[in-house]
Protein backbone atom coordinates (compact mmCIF):
# COMPACT_ATOMS: atom_id res chain seq x y z
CA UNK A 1 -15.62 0.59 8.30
CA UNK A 2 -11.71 0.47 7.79
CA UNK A 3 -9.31 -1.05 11.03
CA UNK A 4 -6.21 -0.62 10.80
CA UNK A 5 -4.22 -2.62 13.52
CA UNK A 6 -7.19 -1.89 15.81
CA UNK A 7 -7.57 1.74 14.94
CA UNK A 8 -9.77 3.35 12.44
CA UNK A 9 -7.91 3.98 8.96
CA UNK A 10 -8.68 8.11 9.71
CA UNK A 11 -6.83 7.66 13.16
CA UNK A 12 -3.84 5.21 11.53
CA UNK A 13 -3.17 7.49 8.64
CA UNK A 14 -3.78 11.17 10.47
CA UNK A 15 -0.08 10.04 12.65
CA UNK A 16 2.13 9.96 9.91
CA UNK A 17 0.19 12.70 7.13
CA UNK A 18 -1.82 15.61 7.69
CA UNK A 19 -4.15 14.75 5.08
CA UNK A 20 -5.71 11.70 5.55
CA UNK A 21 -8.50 12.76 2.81
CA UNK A 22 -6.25 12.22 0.61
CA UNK A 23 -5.26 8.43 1.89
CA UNK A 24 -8.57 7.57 2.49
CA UNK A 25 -9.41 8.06 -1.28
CA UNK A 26 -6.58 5.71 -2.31
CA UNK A 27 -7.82 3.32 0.76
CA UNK A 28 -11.27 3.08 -0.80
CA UNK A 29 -10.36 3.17 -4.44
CA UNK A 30 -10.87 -0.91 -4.68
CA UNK A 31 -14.73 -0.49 -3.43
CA UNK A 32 -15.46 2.78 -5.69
CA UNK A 33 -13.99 0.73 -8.74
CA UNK A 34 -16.31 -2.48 -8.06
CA UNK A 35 -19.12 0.00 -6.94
CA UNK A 36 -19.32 -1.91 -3.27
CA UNK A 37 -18.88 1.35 -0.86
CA UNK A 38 -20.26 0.67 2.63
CA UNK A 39 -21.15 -3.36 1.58
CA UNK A 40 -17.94 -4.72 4.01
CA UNK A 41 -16.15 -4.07 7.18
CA UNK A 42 -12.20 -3.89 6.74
CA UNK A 43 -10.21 -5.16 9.31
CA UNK A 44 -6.38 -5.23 8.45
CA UNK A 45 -2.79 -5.53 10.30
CA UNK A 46 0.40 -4.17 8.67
CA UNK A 47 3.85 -3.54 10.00
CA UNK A 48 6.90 -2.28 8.35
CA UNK A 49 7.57 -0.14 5.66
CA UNK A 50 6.74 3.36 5.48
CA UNK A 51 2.85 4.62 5.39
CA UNK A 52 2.33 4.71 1.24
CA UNK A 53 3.65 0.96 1.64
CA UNK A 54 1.59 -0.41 4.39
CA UNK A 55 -1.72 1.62 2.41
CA UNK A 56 -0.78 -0.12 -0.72
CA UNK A 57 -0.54 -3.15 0.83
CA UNK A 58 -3.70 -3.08 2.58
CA UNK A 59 -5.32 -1.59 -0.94
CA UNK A 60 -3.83 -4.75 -2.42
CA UNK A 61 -5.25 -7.27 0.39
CA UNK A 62 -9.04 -5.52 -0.26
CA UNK A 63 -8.57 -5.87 -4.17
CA UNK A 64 -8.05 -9.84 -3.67
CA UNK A 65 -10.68 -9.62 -1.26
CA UNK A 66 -13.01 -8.41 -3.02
CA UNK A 67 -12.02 -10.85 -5.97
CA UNK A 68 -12.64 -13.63 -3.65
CA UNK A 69 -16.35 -12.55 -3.02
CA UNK A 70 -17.27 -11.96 -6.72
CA UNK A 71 -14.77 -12.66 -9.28
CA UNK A 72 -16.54 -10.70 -11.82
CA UNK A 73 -14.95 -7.69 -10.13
CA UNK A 74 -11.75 -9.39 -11.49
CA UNK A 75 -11.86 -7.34 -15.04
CA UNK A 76 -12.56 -3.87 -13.15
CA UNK A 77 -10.19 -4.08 -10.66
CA UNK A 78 -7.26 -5.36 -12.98
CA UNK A 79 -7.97 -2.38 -15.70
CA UNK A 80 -7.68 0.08 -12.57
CA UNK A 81 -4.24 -1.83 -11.58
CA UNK A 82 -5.05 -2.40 -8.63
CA UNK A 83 -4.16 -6.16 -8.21
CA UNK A 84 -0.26 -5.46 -9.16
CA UNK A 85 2.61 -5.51 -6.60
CA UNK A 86 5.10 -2.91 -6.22
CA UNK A 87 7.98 -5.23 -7.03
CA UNK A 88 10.50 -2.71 -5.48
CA UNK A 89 13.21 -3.94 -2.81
CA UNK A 90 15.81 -2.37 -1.02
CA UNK A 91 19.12 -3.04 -3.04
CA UNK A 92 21.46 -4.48 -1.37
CA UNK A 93 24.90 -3.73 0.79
CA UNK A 94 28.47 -4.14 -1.56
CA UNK A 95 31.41 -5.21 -0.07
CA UNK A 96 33.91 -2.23 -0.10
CA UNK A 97 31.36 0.63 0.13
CA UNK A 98 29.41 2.38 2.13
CA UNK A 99 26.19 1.93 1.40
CA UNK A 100 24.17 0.02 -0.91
CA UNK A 101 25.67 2.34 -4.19
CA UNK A 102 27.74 4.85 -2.25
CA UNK A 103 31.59 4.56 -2.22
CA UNK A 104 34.42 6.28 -1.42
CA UNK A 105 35.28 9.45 -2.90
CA UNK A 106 37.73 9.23 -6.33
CA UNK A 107 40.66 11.34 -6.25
CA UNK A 108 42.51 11.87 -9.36
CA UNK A 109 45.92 12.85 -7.53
């Protein structure tokens, strides 16, 4: 059973998409990979971010998880990718602009 900050990961995920079928897959790819489905209870909390970051995150924190158990499930879950970070930050605000890369518009004359 997957919690999400106290709600089930169907309930979490079916306010922001309208296919939670879909997120539950990705959810539950760590315990397909190591062939574990239904062997542990999930119980997670995640703030910030939008909802592909907080379910990559959690997918992350089962993968370690799931490492620290067994780490023979270290070779499956690695060939998957599934115990990389999304190294992706916000860039960011310049001095003089607007945003982060906008600017002020360039007139020749």
């Amino acid at each position: 059973m997957l919690v999400i900050n106290g709600k089930p990961a169907e309930e979490f995920f079916a306010s922001y998409l309208n296919a939670p079928e879909h997120l539950e897959k990705t959810l539950r790819q760590p315990f397909h990979v190591t062939g574990t489905v239904g062997s542990y209870d999930v119980k997670a909390r995640v703030s910030g971010g939008g909802y592909t970051g907080q379910l990559e995150a959690v997918r992350l924190g089962i993968a370690r998880a799931l490492i620290g158990v067994n780490s023979e499930y270290r070779t499956p879950l690695k060939q998957a990718k599934l115990l990389t970070r999304d190294p992706r930050e916000v860039e960011r605000k310049k001095y003089g602009r607007r945003k982060a890369r906008k600017s002020e518009q360039y007139s020749k004359r």
